[in-house]
PDB file of N, CA and C in Angstrom:
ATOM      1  N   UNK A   1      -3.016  20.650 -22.310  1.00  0.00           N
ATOM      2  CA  UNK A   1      -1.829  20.686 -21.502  1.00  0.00           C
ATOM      3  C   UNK A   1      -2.166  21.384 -20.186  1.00  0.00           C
ATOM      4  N   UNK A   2      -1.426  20.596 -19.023  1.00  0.00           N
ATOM      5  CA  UNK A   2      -2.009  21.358 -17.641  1.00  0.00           C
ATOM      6  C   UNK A   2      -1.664  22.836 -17.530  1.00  0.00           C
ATOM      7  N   UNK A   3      -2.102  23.552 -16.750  1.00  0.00           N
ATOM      8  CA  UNK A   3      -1.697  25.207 -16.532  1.00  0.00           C
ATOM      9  C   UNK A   3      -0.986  25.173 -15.146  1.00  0.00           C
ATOM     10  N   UNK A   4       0.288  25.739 -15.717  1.00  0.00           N
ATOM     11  CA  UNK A   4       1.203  26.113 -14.388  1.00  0.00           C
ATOM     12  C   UNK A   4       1.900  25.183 -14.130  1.00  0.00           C
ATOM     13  N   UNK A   5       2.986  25.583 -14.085  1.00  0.00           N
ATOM     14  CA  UNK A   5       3.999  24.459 -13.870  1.00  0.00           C
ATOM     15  C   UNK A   5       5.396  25.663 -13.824  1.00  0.00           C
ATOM     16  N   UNK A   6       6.457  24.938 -13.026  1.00  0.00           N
ATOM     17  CA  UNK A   6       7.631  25.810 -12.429  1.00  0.00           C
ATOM     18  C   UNK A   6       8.500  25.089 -13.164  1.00  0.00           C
ATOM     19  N   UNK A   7       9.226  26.271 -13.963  1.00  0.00           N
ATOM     20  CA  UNK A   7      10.632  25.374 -15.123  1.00  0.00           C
ATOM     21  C   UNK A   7      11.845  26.279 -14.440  1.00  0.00           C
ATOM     22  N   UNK A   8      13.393  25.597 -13.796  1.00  0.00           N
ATOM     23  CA  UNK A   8      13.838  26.211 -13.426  1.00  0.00           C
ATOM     24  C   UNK A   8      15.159  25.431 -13.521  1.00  0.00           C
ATOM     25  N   UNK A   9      16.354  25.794 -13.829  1.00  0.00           N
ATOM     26  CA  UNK A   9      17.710  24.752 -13.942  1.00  0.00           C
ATOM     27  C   UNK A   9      17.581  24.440 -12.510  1.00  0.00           C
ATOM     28  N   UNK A  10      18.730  23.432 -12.610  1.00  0.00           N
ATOM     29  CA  UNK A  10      18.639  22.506 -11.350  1.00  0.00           C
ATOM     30  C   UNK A  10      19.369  23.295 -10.188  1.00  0.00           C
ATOM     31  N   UNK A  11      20.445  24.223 -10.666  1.00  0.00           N
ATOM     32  CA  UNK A  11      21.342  25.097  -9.891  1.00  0.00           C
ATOM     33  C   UNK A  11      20.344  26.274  -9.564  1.00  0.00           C
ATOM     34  N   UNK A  12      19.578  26.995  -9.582  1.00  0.00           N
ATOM     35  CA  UNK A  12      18.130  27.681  -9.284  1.00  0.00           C
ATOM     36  C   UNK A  12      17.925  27.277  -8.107  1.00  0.00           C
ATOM     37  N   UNK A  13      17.538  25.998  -7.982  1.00  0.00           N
ATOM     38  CA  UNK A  13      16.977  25.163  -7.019  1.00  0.00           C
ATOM     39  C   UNK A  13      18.149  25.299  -5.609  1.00  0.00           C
ATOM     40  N   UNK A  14      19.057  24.949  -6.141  1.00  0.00           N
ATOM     41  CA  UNK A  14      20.558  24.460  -4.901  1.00  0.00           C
ATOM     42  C   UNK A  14      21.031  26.239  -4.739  1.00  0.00           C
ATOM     43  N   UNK A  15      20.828  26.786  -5.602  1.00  0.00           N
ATOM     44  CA  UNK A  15      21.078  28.962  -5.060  1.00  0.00           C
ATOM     45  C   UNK A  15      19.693  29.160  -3.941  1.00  0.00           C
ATOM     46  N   UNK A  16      18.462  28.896  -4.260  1.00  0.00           N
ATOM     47  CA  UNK A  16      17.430  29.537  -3.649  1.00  0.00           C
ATOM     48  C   UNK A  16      16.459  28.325  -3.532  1.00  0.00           C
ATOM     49  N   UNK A  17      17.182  27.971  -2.503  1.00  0.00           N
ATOM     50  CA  UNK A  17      16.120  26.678  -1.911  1.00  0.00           C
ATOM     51  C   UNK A  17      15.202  26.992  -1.217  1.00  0.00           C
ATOM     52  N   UNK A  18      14.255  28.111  -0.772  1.00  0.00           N
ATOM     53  CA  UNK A  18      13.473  28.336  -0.336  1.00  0.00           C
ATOM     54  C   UNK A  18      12.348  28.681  -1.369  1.00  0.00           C
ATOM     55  N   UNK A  19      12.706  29.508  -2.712  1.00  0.00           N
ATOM     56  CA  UNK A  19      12.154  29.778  -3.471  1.00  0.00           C
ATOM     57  C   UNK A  19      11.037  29.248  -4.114  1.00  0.00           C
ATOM     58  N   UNK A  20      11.921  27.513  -4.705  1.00  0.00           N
ATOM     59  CA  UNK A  20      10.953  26.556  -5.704  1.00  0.00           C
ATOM     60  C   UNK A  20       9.758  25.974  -4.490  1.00  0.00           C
ATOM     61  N   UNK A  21       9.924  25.725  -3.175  1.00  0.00           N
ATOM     62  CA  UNK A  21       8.738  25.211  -1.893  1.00  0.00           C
ATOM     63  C   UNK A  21       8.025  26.234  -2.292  1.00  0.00           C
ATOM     64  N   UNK A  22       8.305  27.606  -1.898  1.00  0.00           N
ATOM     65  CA  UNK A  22       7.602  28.353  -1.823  1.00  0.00           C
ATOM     66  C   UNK A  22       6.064  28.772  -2.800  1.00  0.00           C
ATOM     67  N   UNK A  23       6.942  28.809  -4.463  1.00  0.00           N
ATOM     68  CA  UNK A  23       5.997  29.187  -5.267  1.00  0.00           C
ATOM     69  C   UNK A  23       5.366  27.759  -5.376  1.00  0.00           C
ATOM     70  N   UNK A  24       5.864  26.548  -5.416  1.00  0.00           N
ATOM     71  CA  UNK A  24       4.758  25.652  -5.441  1.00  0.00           C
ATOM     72  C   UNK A  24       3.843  25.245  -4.685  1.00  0.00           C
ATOM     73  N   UNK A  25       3.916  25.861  -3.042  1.00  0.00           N
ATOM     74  CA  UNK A  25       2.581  26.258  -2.188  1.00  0.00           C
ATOM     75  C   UNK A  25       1.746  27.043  -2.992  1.00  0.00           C
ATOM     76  N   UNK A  26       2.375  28.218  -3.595  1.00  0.00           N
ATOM     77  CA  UNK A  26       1.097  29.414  -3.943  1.00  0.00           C
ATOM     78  C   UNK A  26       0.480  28.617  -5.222  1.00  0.00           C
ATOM     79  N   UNK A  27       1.421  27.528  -6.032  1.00  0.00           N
ATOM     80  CA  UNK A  27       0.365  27.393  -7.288  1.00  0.00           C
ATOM     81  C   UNK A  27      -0.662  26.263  -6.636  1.00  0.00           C
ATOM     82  N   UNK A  28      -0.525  25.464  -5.756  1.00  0.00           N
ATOM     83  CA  UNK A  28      -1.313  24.278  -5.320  1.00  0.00           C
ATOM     84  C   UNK A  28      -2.200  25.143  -4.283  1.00  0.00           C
ATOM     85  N   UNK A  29      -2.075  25.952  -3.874  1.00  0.00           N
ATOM     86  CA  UNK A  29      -3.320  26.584  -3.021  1.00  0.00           C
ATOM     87  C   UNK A  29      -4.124  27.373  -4.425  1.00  0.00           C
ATOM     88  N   UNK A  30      -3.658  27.579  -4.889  1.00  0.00           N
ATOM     89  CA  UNK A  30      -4.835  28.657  -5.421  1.00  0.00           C
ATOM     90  C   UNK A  30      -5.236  27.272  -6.455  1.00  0.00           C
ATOM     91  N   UNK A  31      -4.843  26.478  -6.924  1.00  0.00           N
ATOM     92  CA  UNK A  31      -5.191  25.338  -7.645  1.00  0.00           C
ATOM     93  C   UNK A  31      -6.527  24.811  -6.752  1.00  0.00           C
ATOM     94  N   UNK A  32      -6.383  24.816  -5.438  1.00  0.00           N
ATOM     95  CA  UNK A  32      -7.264  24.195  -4.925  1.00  0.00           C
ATOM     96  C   UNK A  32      -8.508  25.038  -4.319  1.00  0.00           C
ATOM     97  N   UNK A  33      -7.949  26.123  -4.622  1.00  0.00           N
ATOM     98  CA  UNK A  33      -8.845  27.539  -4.958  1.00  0.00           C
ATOM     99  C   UNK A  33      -9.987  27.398  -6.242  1.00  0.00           C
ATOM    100  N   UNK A  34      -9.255  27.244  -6.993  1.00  0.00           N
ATOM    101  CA  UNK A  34     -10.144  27.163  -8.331  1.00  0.00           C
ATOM    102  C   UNK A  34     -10.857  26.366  -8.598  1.00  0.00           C
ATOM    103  N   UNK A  35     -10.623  25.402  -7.823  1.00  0.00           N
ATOM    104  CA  UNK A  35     -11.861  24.480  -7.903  1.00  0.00           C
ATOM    105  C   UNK A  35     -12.605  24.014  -7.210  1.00  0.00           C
ATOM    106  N   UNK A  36     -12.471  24.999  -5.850  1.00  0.00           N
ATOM    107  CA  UNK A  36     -13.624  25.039  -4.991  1.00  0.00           C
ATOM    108  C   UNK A  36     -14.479  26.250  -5.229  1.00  0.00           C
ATOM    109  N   UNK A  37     -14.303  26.714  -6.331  1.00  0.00           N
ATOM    110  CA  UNK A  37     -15.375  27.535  -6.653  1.00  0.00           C
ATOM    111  C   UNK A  37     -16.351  26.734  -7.832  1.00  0.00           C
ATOM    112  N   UNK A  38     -17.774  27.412  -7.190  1.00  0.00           N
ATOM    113  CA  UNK A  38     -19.236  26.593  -7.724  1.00  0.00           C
ATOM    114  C   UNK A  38     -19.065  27.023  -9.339  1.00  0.00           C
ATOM    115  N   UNK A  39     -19.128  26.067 -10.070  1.00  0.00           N
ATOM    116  CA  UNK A  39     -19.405  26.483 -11.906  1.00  0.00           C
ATOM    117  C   UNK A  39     -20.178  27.687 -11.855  1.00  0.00           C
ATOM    118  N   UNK A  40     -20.070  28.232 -12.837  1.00  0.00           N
ATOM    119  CA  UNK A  40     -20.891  29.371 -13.098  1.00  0.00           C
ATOM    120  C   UNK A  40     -20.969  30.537 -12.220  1.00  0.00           C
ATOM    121  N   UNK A  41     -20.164  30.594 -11.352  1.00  0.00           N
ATOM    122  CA  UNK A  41     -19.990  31.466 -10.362  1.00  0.00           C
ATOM    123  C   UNK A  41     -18.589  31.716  -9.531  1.00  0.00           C
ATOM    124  N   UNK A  42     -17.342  32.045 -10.481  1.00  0.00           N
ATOM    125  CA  UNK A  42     -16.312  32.361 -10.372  1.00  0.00           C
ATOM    126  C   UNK A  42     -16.038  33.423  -9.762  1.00  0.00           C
ATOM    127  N   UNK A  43     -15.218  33.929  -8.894  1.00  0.00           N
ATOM    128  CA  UNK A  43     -15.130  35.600  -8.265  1.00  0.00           C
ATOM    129  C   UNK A  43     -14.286  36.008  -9.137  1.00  0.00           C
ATOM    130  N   UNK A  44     -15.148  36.610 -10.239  1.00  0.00           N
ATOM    131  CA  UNK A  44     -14.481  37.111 -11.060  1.00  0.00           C
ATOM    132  C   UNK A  44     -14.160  38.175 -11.076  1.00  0.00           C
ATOM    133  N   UNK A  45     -13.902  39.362  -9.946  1.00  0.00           N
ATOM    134  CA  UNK A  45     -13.118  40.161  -9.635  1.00  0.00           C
ATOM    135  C   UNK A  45     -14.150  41.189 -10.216  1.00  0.00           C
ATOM    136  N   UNK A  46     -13.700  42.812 -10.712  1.00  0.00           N
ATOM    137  CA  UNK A  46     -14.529  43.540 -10.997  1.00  0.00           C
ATOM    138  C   UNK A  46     -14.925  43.601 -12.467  1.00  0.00           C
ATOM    139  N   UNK A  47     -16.174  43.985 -12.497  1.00  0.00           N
ATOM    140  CA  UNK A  47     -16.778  43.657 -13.888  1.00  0.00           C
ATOM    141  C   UNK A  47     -16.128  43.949 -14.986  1.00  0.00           C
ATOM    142  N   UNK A  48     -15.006  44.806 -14.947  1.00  0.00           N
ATOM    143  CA  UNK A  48     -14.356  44.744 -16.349  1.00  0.00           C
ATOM    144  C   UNK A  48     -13.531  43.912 -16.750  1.00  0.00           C
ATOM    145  N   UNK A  49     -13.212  42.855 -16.136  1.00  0.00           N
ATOM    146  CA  UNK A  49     -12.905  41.541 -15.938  1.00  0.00           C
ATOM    147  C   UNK A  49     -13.818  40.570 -16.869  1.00  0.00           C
ATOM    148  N   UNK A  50     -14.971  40.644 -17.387  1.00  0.00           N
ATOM    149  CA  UNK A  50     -15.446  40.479 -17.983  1.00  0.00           C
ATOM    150  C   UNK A  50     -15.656  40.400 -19.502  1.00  0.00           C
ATOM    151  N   UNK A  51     -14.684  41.758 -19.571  1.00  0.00           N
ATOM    152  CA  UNK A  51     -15.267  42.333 -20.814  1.00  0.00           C
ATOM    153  C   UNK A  51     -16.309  42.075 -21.978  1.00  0.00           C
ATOM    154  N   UNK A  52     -17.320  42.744 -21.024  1.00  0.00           N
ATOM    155  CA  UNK A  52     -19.115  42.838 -21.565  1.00  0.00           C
ATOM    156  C   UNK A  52     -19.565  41.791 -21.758  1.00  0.00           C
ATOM    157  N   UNK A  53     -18.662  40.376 -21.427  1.00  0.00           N
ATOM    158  CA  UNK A  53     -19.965  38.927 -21.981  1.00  0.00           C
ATOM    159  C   UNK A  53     -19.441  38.048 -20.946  1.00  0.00           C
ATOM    160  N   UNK A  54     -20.174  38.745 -20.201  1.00  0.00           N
ATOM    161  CA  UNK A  54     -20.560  37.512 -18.399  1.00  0.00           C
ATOM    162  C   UNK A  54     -20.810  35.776 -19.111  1.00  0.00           C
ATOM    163  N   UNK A  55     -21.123  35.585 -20.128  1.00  0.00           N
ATOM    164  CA  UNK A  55     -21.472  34.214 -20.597  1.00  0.00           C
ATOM    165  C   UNK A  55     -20.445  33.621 -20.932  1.00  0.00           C
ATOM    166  N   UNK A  56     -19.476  34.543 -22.141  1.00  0.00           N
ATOM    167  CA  UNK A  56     -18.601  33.975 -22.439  1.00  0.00           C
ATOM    168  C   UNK A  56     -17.449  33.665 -21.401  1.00  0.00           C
ATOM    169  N   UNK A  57     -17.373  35.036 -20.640  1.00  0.00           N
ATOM    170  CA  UNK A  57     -16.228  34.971 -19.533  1.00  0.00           C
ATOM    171  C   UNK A  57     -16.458  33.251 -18.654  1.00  0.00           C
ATOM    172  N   UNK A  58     -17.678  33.147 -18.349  1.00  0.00           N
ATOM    173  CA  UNK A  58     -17.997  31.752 -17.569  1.00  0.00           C
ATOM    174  C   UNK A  58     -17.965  30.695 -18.225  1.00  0.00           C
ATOM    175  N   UNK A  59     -18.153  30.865 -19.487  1.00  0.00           N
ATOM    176  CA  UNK A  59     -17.758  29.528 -20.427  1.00  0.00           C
ATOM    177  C   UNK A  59     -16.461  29.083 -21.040  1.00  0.00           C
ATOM    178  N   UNK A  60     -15.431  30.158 -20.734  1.00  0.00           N
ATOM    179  CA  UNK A  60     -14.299  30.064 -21.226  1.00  0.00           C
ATOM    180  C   UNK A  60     -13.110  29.932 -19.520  1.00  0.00           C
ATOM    181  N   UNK A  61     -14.001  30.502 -18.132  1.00  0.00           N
ATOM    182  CA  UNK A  61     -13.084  30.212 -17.304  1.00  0.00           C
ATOM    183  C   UNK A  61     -13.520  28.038 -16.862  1.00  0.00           C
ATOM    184  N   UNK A  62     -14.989  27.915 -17.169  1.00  0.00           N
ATOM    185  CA  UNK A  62     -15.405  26.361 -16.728  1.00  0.00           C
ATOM    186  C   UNK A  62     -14.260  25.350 -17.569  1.00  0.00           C
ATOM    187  N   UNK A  63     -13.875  26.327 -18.794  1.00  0.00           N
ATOM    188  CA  UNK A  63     -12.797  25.317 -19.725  1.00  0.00           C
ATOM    189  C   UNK A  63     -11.497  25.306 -19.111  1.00  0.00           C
ATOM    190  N   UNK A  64     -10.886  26.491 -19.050  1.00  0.00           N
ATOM    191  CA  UNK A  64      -9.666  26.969 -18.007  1.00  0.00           C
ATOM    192  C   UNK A  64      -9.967  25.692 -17.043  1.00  0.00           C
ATOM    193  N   UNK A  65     -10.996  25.749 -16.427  1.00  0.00           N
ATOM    194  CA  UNK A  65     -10.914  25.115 -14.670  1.00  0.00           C
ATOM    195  C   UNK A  65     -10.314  23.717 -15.692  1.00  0.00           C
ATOM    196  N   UNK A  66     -10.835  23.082 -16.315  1.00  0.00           N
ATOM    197  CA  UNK A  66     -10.783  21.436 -16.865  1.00  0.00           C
ATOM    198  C   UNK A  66      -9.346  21.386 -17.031  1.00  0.00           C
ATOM    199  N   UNK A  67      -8.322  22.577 -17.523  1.00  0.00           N
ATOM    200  CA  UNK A  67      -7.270  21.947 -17.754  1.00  0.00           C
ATOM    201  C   UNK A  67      -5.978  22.077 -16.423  1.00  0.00           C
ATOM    202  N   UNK A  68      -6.836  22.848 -15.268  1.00  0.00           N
ATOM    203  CA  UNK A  68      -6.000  22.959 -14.453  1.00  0.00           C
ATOM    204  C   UNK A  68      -6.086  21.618 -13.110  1.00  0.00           C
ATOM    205  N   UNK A  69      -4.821  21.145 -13.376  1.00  0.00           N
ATOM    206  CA  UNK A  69      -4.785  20.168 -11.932  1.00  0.00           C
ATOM    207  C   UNK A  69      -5.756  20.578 -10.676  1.00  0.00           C
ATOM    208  N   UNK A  70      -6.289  19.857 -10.204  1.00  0.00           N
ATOM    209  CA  UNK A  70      -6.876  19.708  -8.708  1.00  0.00           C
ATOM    210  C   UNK A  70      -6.159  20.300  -7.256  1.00  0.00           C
ATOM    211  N   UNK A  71      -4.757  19.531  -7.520  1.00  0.00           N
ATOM    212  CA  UNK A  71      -4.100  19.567  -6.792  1.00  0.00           C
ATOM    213  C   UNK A  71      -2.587  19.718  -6.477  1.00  0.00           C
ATOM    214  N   UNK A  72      -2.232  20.213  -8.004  1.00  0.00           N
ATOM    215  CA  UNK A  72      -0.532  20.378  -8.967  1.00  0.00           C
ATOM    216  C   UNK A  72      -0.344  19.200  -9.481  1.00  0.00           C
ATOM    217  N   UNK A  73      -0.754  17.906  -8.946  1.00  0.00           N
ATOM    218  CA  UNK A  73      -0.156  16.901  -9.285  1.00  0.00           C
ATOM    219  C   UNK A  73      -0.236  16.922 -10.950  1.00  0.00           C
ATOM    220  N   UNK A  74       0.944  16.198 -11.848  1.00  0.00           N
ATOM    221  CA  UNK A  74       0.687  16.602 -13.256  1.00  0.00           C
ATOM    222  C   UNK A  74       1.293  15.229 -13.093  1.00  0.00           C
ATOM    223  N   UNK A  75       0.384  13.989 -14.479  1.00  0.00           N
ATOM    224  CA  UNK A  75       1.011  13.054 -14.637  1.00  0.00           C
ATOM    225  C   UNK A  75       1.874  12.701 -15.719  1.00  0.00           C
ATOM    226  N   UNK A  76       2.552  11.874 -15.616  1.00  0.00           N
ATOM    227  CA  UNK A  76       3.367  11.688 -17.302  1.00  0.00           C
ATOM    228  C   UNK A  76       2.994  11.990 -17.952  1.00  0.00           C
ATOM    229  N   UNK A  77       2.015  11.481 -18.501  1.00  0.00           N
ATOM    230  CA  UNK A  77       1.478  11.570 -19.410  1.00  0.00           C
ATOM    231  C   UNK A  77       1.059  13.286 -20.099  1.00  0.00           C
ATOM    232  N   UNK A  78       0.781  13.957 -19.011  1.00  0.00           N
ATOM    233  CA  UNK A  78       1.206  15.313 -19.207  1.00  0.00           C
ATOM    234  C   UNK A  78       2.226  16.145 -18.851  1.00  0.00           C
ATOM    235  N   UNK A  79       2.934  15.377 -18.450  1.00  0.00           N
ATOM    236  CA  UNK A  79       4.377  16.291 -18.638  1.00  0.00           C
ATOM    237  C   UNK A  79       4.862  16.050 -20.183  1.00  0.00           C
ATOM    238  N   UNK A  80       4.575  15.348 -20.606  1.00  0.00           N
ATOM    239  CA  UNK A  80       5.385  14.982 -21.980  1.00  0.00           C
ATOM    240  C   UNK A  80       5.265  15.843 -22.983  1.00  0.00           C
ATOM    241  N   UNK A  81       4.452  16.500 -22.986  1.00  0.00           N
ATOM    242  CA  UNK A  81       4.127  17.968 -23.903  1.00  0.00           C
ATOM    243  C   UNK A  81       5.246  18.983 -23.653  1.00  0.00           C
ATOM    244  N   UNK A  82       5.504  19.260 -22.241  1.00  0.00           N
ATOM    245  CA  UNK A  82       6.926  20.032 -22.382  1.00  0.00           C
ATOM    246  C   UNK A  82       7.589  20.033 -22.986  1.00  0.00           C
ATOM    247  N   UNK A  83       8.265  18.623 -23.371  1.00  0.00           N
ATOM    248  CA  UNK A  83       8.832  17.963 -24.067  1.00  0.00           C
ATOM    249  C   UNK A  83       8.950  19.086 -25.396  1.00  0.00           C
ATOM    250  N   UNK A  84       7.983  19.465 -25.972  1.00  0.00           N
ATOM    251  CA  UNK A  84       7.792  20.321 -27.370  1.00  0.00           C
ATOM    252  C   UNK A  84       7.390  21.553 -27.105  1.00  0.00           C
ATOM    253  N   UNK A  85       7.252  22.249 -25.771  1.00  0.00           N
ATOM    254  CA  UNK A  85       7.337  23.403 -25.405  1.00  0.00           C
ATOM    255  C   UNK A  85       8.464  24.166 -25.145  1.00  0.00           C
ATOM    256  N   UNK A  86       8.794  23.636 -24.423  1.00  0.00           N
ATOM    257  CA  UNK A  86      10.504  23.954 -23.573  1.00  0.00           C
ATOM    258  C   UNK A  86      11.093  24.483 -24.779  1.00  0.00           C
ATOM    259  N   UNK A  87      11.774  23.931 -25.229  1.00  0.00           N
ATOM    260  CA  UNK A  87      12.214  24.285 -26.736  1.00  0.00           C
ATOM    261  C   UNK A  87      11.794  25.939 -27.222  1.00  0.00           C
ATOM    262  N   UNK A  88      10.584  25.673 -27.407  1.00  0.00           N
ATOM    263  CA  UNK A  88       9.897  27.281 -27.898  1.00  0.00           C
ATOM    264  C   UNK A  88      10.566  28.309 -27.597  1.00  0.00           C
ATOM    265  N   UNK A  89      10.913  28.784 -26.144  1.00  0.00           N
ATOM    266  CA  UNK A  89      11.327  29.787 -25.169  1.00  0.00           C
ATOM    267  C   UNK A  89      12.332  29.686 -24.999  1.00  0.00           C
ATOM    268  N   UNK A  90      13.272  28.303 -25.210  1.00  0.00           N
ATOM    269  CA  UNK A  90      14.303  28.703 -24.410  1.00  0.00           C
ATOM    270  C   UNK A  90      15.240  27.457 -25.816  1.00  0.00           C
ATOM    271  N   UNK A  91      15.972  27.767 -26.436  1.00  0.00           N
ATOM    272  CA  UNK A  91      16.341  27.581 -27.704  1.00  0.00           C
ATOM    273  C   UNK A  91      17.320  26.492 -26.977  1.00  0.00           C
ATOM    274  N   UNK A  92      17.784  26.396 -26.005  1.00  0.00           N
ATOM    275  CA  UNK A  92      19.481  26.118 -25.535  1.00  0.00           C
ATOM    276  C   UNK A  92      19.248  24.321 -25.007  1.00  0.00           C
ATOM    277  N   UNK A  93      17.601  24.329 -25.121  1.00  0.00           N
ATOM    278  CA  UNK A  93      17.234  23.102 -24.327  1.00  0.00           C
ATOM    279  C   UNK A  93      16.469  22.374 -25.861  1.00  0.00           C
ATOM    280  N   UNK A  94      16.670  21.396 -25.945  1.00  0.00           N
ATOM    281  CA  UNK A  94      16.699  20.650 -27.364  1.00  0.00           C
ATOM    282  C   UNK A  94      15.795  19.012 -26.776  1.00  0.00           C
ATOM    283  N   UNK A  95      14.379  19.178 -27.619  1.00  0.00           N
ATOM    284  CA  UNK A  95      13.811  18.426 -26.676  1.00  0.00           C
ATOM    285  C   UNK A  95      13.809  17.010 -26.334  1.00  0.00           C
ATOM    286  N   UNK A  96      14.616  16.697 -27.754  1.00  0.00           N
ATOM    287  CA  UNK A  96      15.160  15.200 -27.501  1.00  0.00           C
ATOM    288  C   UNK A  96      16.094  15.075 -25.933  1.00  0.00           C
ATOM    289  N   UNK A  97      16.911  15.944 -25.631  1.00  0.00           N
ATOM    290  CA  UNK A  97      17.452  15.950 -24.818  1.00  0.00           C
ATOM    291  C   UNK A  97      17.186  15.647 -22.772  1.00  0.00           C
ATOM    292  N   UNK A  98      15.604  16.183 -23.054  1.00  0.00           N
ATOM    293  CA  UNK A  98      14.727  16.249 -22.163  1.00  0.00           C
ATOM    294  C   UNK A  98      14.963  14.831 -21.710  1.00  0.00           C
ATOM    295  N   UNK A  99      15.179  14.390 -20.313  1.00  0.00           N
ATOM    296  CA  UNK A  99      15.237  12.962 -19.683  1.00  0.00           C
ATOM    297  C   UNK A  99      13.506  12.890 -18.543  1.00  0.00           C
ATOM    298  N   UNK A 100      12.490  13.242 -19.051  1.00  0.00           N
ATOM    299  CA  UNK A 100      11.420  13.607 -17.605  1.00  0.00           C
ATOM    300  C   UNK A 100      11.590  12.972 -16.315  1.00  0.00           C
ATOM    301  N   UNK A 101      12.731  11.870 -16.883  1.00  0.00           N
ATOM    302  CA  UNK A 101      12.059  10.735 -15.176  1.00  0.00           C
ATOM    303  C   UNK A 101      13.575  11.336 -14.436  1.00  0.00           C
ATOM    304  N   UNK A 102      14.466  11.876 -14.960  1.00  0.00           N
ATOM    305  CA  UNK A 102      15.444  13.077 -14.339  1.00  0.00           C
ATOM    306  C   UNK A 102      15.287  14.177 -14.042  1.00  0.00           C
ATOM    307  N   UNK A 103      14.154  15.020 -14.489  1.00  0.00           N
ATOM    308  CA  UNK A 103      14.318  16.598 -14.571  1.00  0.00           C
ATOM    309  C   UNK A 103      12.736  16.642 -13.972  1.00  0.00           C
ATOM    310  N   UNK A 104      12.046  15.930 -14.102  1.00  0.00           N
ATOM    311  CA  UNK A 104      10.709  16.259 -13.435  1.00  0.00           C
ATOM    312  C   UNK A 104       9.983  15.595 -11.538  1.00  0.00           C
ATOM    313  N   UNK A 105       9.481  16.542 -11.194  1.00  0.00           N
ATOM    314  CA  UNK A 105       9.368  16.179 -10.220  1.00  0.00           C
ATOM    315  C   UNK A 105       8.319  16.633  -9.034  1.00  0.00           C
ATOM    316  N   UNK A 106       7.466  15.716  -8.802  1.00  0.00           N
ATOM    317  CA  UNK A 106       5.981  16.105  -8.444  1.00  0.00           C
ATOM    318  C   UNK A 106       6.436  15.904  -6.372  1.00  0.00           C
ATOM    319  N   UNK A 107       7.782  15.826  -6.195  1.00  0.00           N
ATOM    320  CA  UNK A 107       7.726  15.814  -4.846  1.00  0.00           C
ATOM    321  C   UNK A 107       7.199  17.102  -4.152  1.00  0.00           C
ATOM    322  N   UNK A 108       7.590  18.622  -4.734  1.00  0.00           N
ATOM    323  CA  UNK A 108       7.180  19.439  -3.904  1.00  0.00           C
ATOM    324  C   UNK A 108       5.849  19.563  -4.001  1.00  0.00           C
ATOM    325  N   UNK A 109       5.022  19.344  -4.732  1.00  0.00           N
ATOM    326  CA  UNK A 109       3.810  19.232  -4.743  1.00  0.00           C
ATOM    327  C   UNK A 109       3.126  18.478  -3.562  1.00  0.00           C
ATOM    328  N   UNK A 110       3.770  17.145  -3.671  1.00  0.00           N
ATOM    329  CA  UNK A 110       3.225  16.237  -2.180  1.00  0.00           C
ATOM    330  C   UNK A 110       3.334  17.335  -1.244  1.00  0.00           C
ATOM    331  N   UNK A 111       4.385  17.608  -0.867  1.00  0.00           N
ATOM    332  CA  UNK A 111       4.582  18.199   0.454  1.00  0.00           C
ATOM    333  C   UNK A 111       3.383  19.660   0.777  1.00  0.00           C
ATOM    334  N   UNK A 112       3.770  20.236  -0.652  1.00  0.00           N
ATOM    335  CA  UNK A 112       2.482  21.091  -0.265  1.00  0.00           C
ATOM    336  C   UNK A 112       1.063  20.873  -0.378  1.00  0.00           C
ATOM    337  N   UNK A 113       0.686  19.957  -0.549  1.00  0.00           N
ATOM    338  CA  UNK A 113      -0.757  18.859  -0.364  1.00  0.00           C
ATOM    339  C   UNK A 113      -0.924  18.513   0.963  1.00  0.00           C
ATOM    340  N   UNK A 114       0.336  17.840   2.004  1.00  0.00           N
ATOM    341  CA  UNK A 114       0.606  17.710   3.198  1.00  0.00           C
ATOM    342  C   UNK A 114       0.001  18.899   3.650  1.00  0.00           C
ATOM    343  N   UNK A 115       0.325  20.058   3.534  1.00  0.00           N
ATOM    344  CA  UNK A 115       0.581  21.077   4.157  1.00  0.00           C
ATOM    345  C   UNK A 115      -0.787  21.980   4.109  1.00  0.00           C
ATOM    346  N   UNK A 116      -1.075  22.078   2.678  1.00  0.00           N
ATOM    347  CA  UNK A 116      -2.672  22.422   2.681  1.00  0.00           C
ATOM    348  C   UNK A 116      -3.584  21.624   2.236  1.00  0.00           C
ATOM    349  N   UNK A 117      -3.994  20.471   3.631  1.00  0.00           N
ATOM    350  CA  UNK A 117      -5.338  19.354   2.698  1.00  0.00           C
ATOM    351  C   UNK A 117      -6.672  20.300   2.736  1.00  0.00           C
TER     352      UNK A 117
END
């Protein structure tokens, strides 16, 4: 399942319309962060960041990198897992209920792709 993604009612959006642009610049820049860094050589911040196995830490962030989008874009095909997540956290949302081609939506993503090629 992809990493990162913004879940927010639709009234969220129409209160703080600056908000949802906003954080989906910061996840598509640093998305495109993460994978302009060379394999095996992650800035992995200070060594206790590590904790004691530089091998494992690099073999477990090269897996991380595989499941994170390029560029936010997330396709059907992986949005549909929400589908059985959503649910988990938030009891009130019932996942049959879930409509994706209503509630999901990869436009702010374009725009912030526009914005940082």
């Amino acid at each position: 399942m992809p990493a990162g993604c913004l879940y927010a009612p639709v009234d969220f959006h129409s209160k703080e319309s600056g908000t949802v642009p906003s954080a989906t610049n910061a996840i598509v820049r640093a998305d495109k962060w993460i994978q302009s860094l060379l394999p095996g050589r992650p800035q992995y911040g200070p060594e206790s960041n590590l904790l004691a196995d530089k091998a494992r830490y690099l073999f477990s962030f090269n897996k991380v990198k595989e499941a994170i989008s390029p560029d936010g874009v997330i396709s059907m095909p992986a949005r549909e897992p929400r589908c059985k997540v959503i649910p988990t956290f938030n009891p009130e949302v019932k996942a049959k209920e879930i409509k994706l081609d209503l509630t999901y939506t990869n436009e702010f993503v374009k725009k912030a792709n526009a914005k940082y090629k």
